[in-house]
PDB file of N, CA and C in Angstrom:
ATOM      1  N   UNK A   1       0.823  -1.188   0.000  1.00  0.00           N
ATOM      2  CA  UNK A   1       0.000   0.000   0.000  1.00  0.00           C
ATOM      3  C   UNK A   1       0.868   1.253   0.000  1.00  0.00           C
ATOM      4  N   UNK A   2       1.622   1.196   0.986  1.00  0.00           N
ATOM      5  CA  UNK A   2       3.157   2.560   0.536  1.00  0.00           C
ATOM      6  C   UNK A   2       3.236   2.742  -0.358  1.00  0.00           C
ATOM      7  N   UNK A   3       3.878   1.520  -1.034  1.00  0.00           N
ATOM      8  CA  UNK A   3       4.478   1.299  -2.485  1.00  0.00           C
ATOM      9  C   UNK A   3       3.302   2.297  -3.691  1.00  0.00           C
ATOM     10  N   UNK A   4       2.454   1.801  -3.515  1.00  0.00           N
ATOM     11  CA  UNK A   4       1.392   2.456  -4.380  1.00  0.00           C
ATOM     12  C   UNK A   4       1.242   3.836  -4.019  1.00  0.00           C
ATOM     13  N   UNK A   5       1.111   4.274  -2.653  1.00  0.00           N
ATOM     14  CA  UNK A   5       0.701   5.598  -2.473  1.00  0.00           C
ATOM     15  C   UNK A   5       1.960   6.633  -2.853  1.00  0.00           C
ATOM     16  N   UNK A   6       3.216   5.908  -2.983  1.00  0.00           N
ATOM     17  CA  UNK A   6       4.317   6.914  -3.217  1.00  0.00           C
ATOM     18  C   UNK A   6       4.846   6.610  -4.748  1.00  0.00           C
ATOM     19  N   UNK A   7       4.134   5.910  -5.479  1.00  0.00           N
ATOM     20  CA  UNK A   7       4.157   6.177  -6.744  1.00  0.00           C
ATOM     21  C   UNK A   7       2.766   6.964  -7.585  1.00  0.00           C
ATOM     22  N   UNK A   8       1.720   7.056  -6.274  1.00  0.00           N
ATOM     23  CA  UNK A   8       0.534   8.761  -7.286  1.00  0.00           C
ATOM     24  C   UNK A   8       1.627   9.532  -7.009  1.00  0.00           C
ATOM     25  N   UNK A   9       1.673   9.937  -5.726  1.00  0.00           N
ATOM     26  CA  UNK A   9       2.323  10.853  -5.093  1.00  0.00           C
ATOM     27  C   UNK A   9       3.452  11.264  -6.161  1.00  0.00           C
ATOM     28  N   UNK A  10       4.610  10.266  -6.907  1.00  0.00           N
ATOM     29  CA  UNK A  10       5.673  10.456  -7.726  1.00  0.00           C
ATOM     30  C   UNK A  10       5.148  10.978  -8.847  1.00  0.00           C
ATOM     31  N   UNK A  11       3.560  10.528  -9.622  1.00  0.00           N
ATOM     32  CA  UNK A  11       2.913  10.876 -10.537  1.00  0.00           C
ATOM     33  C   UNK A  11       2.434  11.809 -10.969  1.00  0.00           C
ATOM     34  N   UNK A  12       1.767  12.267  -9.774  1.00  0.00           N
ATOM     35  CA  UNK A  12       1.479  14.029  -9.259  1.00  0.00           C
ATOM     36  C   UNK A  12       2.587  14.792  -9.223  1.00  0.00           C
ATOM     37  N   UNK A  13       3.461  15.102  -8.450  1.00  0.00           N
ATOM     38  CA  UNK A  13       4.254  15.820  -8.920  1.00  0.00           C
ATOM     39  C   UNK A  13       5.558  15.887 -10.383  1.00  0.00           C
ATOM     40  N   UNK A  14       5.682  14.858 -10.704  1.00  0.00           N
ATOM     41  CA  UNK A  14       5.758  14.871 -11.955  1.00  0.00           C
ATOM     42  C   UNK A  14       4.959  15.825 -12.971  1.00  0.00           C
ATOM     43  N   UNK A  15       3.923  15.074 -12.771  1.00  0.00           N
ATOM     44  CA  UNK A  15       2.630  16.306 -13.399  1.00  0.00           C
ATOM     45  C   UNK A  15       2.836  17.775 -13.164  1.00  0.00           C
ATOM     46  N   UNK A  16       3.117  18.040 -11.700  1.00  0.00           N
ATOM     47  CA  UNK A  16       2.207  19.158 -11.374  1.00  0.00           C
ATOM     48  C   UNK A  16       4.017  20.120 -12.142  1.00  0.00           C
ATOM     49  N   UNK A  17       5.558  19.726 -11.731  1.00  0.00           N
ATOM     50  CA  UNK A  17       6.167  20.135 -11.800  1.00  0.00           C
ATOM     51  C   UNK A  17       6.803  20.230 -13.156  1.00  0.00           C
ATOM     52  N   UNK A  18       6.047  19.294 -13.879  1.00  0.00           N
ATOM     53  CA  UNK A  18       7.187  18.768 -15.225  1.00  0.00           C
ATOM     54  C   UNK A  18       7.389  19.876 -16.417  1.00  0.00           C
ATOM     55  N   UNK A  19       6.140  20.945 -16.348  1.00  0.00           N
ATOM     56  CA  UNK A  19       6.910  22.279 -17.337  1.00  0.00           C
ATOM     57  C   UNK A  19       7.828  22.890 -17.405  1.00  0.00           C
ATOM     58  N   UNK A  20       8.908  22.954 -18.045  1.00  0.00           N
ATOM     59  CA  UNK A  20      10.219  23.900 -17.765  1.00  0.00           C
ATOM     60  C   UNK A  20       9.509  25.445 -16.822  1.00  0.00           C
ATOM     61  N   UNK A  21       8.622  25.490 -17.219  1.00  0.00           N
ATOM     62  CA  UNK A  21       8.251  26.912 -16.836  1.00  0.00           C
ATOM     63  C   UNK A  21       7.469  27.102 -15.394  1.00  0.00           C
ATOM     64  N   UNK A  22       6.800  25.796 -14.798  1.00  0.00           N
ATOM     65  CA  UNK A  22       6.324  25.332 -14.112  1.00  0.00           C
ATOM     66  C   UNK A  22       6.891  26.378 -12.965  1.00  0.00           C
ATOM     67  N   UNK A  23       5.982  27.336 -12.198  1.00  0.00           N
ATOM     68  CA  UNK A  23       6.350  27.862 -10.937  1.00  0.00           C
ATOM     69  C   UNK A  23       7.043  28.926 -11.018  1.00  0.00           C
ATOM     70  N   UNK A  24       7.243  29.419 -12.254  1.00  0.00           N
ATOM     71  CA  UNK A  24       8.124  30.810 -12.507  1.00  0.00           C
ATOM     72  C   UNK A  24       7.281  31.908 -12.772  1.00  0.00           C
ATOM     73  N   UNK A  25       6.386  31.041 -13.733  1.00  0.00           N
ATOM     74  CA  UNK A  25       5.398  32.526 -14.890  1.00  0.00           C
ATOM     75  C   UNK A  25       4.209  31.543 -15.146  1.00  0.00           C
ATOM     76  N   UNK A  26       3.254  32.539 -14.833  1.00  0.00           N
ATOM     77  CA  UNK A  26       2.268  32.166 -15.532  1.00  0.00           C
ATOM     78  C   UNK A  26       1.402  31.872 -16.784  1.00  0.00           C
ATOM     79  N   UNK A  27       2.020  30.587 -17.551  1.00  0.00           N
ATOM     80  CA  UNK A  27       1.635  30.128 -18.885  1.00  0.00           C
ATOM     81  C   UNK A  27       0.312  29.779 -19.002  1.00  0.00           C
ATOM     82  N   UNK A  28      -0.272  30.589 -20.220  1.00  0.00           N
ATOM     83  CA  UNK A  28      -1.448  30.047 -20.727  1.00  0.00           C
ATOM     84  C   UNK A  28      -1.446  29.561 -21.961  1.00  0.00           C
ATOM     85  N   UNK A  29      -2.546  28.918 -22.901  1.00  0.00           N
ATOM     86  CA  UNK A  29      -2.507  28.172 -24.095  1.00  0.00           C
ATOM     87  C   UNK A  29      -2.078  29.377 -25.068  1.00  0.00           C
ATOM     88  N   UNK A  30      -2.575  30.412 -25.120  1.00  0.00           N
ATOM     89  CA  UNK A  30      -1.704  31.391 -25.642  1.00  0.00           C
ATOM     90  C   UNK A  30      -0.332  31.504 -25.974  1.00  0.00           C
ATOM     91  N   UNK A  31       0.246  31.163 -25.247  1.00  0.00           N
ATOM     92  CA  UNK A  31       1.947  31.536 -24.558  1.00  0.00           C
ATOM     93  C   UNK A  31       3.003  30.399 -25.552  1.00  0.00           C
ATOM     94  N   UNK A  32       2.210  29.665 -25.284  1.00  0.00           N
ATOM     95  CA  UNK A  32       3.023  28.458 -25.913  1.00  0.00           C
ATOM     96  C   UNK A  32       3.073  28.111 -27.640  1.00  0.00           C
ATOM     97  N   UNK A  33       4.106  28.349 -27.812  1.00  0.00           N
ATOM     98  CA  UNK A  33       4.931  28.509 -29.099  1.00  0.00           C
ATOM     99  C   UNK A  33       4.893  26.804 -29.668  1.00  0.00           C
ATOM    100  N   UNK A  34       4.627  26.229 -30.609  1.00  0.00           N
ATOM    101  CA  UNK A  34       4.925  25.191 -31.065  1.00  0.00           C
ATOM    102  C   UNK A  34       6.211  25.162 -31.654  1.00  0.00           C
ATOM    103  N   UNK A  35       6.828  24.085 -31.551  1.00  0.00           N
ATOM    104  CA  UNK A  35       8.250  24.320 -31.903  1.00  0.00           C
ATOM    105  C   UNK A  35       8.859  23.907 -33.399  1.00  0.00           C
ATOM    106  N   UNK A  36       9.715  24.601 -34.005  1.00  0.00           N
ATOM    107  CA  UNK A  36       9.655  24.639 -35.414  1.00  0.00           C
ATOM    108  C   UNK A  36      11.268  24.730 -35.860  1.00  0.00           C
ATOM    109  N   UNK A  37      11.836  24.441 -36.864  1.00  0.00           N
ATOM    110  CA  UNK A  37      13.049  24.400 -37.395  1.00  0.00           C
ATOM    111  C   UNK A  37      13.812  25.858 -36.549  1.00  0.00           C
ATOM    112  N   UNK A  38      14.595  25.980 -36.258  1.00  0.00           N
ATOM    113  CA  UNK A  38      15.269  26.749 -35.374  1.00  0.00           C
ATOM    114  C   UNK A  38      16.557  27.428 -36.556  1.00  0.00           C
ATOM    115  N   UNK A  39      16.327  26.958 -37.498  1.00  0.00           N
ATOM    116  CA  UNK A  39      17.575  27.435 -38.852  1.00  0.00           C
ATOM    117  C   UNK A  39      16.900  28.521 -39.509  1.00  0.00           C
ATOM    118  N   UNK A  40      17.503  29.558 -39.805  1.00  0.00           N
ATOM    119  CA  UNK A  40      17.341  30.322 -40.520  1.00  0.00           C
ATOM    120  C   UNK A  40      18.239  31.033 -41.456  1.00  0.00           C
ATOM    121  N   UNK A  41      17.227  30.977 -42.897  1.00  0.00           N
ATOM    122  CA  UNK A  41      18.371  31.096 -44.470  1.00  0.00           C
ATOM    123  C   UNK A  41      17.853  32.567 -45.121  1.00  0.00           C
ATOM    124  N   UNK A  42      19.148  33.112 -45.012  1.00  0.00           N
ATOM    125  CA  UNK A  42      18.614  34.648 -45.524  1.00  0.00           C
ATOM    126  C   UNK A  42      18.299  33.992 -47.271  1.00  0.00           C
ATOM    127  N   UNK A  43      17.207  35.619 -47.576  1.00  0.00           N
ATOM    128  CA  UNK A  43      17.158  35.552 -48.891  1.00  0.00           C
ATOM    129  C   UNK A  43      17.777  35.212 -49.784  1.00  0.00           C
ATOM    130  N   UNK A  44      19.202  35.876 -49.684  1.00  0.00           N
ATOM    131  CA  UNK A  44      20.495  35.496 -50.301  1.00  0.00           C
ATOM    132  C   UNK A  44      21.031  33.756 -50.404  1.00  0.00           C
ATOM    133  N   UNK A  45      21.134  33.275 -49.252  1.00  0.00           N
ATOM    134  CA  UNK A  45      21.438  31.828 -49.607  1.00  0.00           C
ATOM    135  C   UNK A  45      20.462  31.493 -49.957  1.00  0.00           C
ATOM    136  N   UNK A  46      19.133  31.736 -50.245  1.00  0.00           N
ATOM    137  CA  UNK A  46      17.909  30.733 -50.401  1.00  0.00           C
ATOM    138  C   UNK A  46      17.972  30.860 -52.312  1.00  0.00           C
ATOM    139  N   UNK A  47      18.097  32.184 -52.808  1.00  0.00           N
ATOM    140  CA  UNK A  47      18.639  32.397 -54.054  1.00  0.00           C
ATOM    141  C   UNK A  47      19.478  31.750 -54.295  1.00  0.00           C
ATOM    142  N   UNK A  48      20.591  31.327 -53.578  1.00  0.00           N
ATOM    143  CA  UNK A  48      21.527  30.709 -54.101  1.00  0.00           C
ATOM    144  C   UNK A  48      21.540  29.195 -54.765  1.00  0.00           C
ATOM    145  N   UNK A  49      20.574  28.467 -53.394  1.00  0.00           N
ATOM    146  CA  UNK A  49      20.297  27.359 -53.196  1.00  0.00           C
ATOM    147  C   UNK A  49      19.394  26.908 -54.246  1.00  0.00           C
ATOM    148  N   UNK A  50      18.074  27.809 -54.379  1.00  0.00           N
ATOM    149  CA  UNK A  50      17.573  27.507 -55.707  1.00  0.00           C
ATOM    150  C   UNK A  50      18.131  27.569 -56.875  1.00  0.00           C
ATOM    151  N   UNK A  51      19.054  28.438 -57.011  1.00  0.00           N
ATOM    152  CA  UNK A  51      19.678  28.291 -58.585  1.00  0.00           C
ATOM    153  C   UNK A  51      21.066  27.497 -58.443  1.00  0.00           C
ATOM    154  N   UNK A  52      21.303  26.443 -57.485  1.00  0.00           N
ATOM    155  CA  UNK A  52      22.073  25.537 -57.674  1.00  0.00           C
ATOM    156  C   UNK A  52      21.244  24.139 -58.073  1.00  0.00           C
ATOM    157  N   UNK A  53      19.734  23.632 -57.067  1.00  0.00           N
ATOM    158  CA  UNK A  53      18.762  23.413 -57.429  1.00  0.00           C
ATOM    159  C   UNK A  53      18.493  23.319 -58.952  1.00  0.00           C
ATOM    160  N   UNK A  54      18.367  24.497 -59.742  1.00  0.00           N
ATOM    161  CA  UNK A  54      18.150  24.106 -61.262  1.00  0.00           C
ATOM    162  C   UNK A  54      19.290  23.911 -61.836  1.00  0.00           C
ATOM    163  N   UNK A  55      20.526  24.669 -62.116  1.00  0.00           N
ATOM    164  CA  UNK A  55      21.439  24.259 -62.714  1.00  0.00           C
ATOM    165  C   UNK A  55      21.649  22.513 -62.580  1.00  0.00           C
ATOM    166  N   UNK A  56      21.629  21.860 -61.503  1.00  0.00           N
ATOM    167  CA  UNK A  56      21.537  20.994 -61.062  1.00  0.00           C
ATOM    168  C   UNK A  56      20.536  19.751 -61.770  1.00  0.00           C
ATOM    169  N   UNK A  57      19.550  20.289 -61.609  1.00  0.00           N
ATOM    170  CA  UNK A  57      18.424  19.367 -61.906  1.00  0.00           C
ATOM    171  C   UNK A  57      18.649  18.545 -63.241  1.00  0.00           C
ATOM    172  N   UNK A  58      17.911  17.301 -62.894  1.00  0.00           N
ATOM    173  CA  UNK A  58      18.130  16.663 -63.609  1.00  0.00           C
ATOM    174  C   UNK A  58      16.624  15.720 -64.315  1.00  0.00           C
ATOM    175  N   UNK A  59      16.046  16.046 -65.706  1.00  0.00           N
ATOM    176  CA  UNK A  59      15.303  15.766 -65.908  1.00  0.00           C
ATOM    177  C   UNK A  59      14.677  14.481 -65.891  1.00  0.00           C
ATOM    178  N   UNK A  60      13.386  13.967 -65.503  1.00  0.00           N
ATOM    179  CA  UNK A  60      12.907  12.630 -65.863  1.00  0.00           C
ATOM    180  C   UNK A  60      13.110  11.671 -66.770  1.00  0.00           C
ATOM    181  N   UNK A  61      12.544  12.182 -67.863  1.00  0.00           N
ATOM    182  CA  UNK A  61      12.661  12.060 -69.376  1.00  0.00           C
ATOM    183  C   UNK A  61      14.369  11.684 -69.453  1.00  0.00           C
ATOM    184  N   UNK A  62      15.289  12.000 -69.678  1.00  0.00           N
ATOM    185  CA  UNK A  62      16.909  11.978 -69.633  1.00  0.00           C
ATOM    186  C   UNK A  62      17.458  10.552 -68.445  1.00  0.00           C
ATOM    187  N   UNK A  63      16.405  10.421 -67.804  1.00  0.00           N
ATOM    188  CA  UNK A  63      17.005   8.665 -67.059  1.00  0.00           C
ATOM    189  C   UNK A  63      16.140   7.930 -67.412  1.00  0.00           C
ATOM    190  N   UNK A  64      16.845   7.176 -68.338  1.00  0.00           N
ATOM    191  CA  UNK A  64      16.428   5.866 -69.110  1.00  0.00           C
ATOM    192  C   UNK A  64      15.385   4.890 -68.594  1.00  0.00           C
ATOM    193  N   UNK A  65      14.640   4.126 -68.821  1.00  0.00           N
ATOM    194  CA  UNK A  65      13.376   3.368 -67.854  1.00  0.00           C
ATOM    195  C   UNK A  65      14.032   2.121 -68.062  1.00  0.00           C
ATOM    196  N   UNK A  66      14.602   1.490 -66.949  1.00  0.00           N
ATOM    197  CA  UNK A  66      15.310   0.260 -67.017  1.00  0.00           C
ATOM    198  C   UNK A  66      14.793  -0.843 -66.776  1.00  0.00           C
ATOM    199  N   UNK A  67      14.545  -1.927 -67.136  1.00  0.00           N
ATOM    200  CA  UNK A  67      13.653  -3.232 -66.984  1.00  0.00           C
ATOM    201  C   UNK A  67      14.716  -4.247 -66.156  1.00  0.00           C
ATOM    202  N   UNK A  68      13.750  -4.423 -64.835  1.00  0.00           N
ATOM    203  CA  UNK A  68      14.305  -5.361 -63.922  1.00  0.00           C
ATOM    204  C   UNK A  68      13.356  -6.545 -63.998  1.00  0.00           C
ATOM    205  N   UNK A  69      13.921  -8.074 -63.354  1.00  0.00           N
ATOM    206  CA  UNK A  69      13.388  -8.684 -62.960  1.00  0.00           C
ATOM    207  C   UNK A  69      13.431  -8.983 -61.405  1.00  0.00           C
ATOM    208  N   UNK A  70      11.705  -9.260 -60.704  1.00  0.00           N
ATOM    209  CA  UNK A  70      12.277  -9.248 -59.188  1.00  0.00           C
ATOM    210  C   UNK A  70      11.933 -10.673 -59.257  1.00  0.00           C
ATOM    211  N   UNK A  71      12.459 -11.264 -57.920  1.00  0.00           N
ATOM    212  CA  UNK A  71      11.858 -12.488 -57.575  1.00  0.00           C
ATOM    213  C   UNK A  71      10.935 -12.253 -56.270  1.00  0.00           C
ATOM    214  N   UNK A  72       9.785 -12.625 -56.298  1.00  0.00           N
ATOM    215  CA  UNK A  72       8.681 -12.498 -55.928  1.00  0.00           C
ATOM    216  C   UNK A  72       8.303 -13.493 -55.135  1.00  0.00           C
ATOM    217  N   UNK A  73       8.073 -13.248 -53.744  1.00  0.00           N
ATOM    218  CA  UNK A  73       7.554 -14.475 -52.875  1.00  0.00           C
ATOM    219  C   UNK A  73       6.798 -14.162 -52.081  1.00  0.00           C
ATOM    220  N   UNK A  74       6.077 -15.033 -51.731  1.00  0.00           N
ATOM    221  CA  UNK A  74       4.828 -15.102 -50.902  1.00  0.00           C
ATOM    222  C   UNK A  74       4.886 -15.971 -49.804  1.00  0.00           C
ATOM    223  N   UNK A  75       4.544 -15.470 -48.804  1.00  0.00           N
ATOM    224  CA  UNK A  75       5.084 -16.146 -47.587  1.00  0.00           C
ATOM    225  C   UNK A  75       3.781 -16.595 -47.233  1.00  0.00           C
ATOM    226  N   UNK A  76       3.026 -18.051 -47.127  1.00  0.00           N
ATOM    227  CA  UNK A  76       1.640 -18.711 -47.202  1.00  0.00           C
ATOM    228  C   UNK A  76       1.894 -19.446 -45.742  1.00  0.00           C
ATOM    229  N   UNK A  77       1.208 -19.114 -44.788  1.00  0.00           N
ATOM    230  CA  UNK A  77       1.539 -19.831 -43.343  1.00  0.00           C
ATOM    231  C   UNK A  77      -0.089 -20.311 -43.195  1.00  0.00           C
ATOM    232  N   UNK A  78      -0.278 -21.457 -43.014  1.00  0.00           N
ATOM    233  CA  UNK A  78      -1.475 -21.970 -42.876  1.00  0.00           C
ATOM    234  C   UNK A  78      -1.653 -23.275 -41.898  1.00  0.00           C
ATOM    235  N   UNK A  79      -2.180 -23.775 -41.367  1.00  0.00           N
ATOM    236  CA  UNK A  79      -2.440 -24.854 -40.511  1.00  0.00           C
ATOM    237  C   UNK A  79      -2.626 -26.135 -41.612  1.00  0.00           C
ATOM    238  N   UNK A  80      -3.019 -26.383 -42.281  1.00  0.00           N
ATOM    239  CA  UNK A  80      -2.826 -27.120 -43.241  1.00  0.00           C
ATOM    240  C   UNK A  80      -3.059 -26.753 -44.754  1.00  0.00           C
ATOM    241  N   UNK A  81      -3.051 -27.817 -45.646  1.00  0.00           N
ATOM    242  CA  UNK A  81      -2.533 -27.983 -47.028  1.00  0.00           C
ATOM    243  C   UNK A  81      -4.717 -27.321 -47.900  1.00  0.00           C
ATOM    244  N   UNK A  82      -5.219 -27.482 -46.862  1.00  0.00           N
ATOM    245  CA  UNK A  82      -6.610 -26.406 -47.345  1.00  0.00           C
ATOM    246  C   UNK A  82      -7.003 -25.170 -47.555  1.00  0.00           C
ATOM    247  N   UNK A  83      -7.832 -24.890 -48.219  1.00  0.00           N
ATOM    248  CA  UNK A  83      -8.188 -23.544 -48.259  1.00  0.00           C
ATOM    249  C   UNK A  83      -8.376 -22.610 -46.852  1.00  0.00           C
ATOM    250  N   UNK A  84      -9.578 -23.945 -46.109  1.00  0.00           N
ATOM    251  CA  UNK A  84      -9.900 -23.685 -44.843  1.00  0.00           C
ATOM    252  C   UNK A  84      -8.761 -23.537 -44.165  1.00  0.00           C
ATOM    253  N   UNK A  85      -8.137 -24.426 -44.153  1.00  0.00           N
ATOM    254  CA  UNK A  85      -6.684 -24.268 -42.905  1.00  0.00           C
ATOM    255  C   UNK A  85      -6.084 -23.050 -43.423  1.00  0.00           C
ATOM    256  N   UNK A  86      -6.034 -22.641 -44.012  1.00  0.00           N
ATOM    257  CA  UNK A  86      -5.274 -21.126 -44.144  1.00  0.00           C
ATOM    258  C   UNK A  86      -4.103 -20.817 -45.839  1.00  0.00           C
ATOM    259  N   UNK A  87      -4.469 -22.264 -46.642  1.00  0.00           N
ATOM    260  CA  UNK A  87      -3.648 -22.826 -47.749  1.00  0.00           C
ATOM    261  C   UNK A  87      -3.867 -21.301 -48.843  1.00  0.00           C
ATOM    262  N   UNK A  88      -3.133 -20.751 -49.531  1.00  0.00           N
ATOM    263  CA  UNK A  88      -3.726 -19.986 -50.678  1.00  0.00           C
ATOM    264  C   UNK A  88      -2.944 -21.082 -51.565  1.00  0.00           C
ATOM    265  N   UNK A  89      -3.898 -21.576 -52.985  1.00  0.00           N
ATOM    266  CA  UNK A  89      -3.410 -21.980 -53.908  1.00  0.00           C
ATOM    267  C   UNK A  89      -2.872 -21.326 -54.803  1.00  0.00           C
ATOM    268  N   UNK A  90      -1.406 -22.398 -55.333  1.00  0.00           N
ATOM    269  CA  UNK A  90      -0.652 -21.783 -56.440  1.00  0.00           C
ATOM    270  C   UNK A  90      -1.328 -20.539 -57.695  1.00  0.00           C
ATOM    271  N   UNK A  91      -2.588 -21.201 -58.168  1.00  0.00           N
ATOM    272  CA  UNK A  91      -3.476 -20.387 -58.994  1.00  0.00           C
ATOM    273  C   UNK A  91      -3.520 -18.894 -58.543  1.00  0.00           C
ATOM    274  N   UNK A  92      -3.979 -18.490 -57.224  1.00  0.00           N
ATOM    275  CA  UNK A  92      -4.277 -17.326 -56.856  1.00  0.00           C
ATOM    276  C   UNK A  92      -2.974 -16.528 -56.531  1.00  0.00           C
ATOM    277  N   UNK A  93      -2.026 -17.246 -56.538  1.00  0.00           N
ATOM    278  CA  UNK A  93      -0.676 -16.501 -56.247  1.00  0.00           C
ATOM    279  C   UNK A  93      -0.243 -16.409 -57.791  1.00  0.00           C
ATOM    280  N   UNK A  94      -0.288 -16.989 -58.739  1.00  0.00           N
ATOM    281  CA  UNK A  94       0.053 -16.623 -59.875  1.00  0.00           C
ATOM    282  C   UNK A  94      -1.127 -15.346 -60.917  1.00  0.00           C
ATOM    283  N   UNK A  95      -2.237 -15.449 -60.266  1.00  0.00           N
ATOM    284  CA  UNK A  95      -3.081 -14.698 -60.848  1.00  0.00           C
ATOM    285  C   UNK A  95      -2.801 -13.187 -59.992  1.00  0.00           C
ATOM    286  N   UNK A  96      -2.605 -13.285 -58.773  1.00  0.00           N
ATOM    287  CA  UNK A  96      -1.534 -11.713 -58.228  1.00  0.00           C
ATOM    288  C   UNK A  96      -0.828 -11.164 -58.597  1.00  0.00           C
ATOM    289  N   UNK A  97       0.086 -12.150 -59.472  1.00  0.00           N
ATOM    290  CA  UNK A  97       1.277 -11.649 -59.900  1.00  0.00           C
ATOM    291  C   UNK A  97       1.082 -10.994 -60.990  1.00  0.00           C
ATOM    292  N   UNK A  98       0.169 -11.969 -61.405  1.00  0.00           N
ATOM    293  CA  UNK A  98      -0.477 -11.061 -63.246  1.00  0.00           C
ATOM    294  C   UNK A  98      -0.877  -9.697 -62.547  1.00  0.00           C
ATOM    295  N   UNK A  99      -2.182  -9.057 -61.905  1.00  0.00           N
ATOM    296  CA  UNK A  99      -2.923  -8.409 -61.672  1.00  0.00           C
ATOM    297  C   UNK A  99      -1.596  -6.868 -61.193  1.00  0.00           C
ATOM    298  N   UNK A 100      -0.354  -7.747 -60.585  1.00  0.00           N
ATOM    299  CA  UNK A 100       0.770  -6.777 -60.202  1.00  0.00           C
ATOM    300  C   UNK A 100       1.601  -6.284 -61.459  1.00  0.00           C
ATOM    301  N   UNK A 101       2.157  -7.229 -62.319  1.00  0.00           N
ATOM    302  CA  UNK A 101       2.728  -6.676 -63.747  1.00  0.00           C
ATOM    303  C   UNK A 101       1.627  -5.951 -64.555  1.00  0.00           C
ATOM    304  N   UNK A 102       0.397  -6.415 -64.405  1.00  0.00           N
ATOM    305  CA  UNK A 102      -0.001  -4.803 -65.240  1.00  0.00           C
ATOM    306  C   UNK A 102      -0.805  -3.793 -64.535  1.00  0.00           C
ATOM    307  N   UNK A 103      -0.419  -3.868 -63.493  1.00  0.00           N
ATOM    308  CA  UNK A 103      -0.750  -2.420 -62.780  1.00  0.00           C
ATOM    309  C   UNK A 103       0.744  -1.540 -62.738  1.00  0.00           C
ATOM    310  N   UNK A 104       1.585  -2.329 -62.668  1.00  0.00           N
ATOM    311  CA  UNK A 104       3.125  -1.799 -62.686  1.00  0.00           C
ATOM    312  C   UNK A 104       3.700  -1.518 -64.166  1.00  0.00           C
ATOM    313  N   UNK A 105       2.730  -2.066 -65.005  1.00  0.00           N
ATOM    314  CA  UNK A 105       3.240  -1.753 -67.107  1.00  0.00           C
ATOM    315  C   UNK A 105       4.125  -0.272 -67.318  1.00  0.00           C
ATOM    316  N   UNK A 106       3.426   0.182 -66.834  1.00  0.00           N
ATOM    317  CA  UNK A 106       3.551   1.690 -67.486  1.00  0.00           C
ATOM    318  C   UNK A 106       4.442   2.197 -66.827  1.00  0.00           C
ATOM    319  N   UNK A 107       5.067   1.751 -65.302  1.00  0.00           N
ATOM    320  CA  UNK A 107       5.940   2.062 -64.789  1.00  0.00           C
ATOM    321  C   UNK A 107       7.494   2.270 -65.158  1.00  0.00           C
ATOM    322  N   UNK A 108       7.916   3.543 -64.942  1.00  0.00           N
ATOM    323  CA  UNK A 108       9.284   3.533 -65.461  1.00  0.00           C
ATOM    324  C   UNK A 108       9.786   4.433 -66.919  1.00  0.00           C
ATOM    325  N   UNK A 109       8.433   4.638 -67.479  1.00  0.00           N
ATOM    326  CA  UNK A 109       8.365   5.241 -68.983  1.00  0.00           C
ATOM    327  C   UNK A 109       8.253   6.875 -68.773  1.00  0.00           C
TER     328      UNK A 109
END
C-alpha cells in the first residue's frame, strides 16, 4: 500500500512540476509557441540554393526506364494444405502476380 501511495504521489508531482516553466510565470494556451526548425536562411542563400537546385536538376525524361526482374515471394503460413486451414493456392498466387505486372506496365516510362 506505501508502495502504491508513493508512486501517485511520484505521478502528481511529476505532473504538477514537469513544465520547464512550471512555478516561474504564468503560462497560458496562448503563450506556448509550437516548436519549429530553429535554422534560418537569408534571402540570399535561399537564391543561391535555388539556382544551384536548377542548374543541377536533372530531368525525368533523360534517365532511361530500365527493366528489372524481381523475384517475388509469398510467404503462405497456414495450418494445413486447405483452403480452410489457411492454404492460398498456387493459382491465386500466380493470378496476383499477373494483376501486379499490369498495374506496374507503365511504370518507369
Amino acid at each position: 500500500m506505501l508502495f502504491s501511495a508513493s508512486v501517485v504521489v511520484s505521478l502528481l508531482f511529476t505532473a504538477a512540476f514537469g513544465h520547464p516553466l512550471a512555478g516561474l510565470v504564468n503560462v497560458t494556451d496562448t503563450d506556448i509557441v509550437p516548436r519549429a526548425c530553429g535554422t534560418f536562411i537569408s534571402d540570399d542563400e535561399l537564391m543561391a540554393a535555388e539556382a544551384h537546385f536548377a542548374a543541377n536538376k536533372v530531368e525525368p525524361s533523360s534517365l532511361a526506364p530500365l527493366a528489372a526482374t524481381l523475384n517475388i515471394y509469398f510467404h503462405v503460413v497456414s495450418r494445413d494444405s486447405s483452403v480452410a486451414g489457411g492454404n492460398v493456392p498456387d493459382s491465386q498466387i500466380a493470378d496476383q502476380i499477373t494483376v501486379m505486372n499490369e498495374a506496374f506496365s507503365g511504370s518507369g516510362n
